[in-house]
C-alpha atoms as a PDB file:
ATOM      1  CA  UNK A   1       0.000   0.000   0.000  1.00  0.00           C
ATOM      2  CA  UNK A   2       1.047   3.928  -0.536  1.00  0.00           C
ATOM      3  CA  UNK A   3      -0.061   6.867   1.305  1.00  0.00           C
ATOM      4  CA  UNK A   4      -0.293  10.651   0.528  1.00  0.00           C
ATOM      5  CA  UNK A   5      -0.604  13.097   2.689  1.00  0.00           C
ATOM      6  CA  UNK A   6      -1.651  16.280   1.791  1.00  0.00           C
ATOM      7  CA  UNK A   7      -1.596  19.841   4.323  1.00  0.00           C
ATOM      8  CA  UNK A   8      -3.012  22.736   3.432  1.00  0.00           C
ATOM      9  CA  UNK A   9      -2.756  26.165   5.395  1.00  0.00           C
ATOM     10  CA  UNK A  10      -4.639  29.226   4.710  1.00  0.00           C
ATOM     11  CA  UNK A  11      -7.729  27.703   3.944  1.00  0.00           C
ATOM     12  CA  UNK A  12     -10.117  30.992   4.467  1.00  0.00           C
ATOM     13  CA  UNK A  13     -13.530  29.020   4.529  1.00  0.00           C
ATOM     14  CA  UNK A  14     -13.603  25.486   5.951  1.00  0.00           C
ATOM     15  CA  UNK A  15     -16.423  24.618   6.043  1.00  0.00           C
ATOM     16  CA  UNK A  16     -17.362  25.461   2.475  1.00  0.00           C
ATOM     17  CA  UNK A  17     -14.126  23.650   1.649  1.00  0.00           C
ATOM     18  CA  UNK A  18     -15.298  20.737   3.631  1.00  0.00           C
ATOM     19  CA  UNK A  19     -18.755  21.005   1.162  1.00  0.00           C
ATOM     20  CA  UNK A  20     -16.854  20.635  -1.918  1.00  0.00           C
ATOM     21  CA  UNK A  21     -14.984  17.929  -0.451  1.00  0.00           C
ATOM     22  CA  UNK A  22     -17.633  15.823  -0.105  1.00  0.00           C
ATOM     23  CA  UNK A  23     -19.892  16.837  -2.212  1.00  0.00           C
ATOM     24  CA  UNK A  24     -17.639  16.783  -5.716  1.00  0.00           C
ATOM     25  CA  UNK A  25     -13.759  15.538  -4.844  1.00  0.00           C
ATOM     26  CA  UNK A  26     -15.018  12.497  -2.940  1.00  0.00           C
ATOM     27  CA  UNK A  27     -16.987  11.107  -5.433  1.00  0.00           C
ATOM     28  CA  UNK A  28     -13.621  12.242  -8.130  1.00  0.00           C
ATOM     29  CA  UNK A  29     -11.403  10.708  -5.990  1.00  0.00           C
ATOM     30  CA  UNK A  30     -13.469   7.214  -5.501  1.00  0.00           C
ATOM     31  CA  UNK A  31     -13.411   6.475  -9.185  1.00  0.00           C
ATOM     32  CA  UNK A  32      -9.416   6.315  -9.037  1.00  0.00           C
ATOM     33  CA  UNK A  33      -8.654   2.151  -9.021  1.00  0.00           C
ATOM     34  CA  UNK A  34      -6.955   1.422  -6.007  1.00  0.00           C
ATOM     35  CA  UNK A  35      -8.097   3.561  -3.744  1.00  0.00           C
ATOM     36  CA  UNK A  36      -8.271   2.025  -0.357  1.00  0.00           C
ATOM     37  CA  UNK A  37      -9.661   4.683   1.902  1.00  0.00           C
ATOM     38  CA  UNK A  38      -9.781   9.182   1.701  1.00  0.00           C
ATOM     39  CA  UNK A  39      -9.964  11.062   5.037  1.00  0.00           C
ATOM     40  CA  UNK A  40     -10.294  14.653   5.310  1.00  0.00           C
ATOM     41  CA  UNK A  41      -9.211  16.364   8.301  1.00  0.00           C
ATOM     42  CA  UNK A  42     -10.296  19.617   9.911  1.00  0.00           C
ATOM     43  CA  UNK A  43      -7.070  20.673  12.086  1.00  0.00           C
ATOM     44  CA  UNK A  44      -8.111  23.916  13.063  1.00  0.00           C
ATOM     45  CA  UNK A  45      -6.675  27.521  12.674  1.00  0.00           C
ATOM     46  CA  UNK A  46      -6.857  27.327   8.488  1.00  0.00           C
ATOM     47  CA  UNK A  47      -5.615  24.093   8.181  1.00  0.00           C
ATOM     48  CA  UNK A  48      -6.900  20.499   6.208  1.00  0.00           C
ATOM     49  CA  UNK A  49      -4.771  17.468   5.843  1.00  0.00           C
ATOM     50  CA  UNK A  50      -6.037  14.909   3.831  1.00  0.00           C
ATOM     51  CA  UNK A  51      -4.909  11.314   3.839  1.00  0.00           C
ATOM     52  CA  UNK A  52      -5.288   8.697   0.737  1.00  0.00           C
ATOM     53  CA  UNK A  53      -4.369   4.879   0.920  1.00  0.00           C
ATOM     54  CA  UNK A  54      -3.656   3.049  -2.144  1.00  0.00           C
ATOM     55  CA  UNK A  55      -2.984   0.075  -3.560  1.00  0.00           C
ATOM     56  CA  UNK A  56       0.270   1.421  -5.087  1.00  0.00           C
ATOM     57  CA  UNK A  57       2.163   4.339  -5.941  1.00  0.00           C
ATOM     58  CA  UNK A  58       1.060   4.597  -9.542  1.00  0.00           C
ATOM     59  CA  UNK A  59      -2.765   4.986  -8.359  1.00  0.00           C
ATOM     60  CA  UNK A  60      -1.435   7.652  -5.574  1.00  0.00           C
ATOM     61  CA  UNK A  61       0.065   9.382  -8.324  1.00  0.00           C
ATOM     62  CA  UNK A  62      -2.709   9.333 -10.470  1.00  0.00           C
ATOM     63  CA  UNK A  63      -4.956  10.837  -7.484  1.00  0.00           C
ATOM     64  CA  UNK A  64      -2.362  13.714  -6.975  1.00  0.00           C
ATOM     65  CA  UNK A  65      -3.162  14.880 -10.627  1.00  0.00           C
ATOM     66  CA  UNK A  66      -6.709  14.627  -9.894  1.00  0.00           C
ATOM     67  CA  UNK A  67      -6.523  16.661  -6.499  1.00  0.00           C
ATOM     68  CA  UNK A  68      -4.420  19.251  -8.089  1.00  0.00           C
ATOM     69  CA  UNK A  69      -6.118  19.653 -10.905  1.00  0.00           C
ATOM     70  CA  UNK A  70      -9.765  20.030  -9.039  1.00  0.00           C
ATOM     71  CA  UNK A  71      -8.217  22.340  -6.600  1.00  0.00           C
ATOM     72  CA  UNK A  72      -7.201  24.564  -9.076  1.00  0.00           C
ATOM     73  CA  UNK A  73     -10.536  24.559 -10.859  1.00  0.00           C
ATOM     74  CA  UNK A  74     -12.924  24.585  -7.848  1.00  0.00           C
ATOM     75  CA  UNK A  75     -11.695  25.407  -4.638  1.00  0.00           C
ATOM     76  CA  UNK A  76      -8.325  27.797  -4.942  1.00  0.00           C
ATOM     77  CA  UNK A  77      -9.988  30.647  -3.264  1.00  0.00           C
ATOM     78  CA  UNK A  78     -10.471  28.830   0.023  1.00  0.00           C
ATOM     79  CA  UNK A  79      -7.156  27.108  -0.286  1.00  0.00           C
ATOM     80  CA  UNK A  80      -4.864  29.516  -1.549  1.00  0.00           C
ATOM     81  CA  UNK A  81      -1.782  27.601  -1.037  1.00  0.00           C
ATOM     82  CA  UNK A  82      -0.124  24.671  -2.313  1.00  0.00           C
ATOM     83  CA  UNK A  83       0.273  22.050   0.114  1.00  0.00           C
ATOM     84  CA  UNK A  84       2.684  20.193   1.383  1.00  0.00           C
ATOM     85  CA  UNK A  85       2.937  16.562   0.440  1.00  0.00           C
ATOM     86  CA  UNK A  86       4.617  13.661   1.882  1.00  0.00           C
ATOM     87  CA  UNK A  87       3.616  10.220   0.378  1.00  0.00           C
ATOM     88  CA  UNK A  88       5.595   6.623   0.785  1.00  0.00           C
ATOM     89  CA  UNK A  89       4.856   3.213   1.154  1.00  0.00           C
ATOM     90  CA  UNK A  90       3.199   1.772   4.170  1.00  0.00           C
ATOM     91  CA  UNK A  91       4.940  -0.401   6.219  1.00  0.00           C
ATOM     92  CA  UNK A  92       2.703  -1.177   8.981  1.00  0.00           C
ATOM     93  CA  UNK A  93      -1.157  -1.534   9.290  1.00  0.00           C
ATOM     94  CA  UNK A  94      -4.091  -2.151  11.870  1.00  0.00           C
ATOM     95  CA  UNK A  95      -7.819  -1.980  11.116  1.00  0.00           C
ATOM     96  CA  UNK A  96      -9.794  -2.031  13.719  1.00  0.00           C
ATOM     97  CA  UNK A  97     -13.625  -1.584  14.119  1.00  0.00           C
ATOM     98  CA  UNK A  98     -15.067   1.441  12.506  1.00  0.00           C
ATOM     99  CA  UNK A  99     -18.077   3.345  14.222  1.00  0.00           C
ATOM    100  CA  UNK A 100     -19.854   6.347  12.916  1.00  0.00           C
ATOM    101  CA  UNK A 101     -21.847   8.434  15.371  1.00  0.00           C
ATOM    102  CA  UNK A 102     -25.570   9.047  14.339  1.00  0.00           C
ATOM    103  CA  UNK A 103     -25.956  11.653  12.003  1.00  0.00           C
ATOM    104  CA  UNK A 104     -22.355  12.024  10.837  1.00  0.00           C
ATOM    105  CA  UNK A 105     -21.711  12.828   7.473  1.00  0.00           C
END
């Protein structure tokens, strides 16, 4: 597996940004082969990370191009900055039990 993770500062809106997200990159991002899971993280004071598992580095890749490009066309006024990337391959995993609260998005 591969891993990307992406951190943006500056973003001037977040919770529009976090509307986009889910409402037109998710469903971008899910039609990538490999993709294992997409997170999207709220870290406070102007800041997202996001976090993509892959199968392999070729699909991460592939996502990157896609995230760039529909950042640049839909969303660059709430995240004016490039972000800083760090991607590499996974060397250790644990799953555990997933539970959504009620209501959740």
């Amino acid at each position: 597996m591969y891993a990307m993770i992406r951190r943006y500062e500056g973003v001037s809106d977040a919770s529009e940004a976090a509307r986009l997200v889910r409402k037109n990159f998710v469903p971008l991002i899910s039609k990538v082969p490999g993709l294992v899971a997409y997170y999207v993280i709220d870290a406070g004071a102007g800041e997202f990370i996001s976090v993509s598992i892959f199968n392999n580095k070729l699909t991460a890749e592939e996502s990157n191009r896609r995230a760039s490009g529909w950042v640049q066309d839909n969303v660059a006024a709430l995240l004016p900055n490039p972000p800083q990337i760090t991607a590499g391959e996974v060397v250790a995993t644990k799953r555990g039990a997933l539970t959504i609260a009620a209501g959740a998005p």
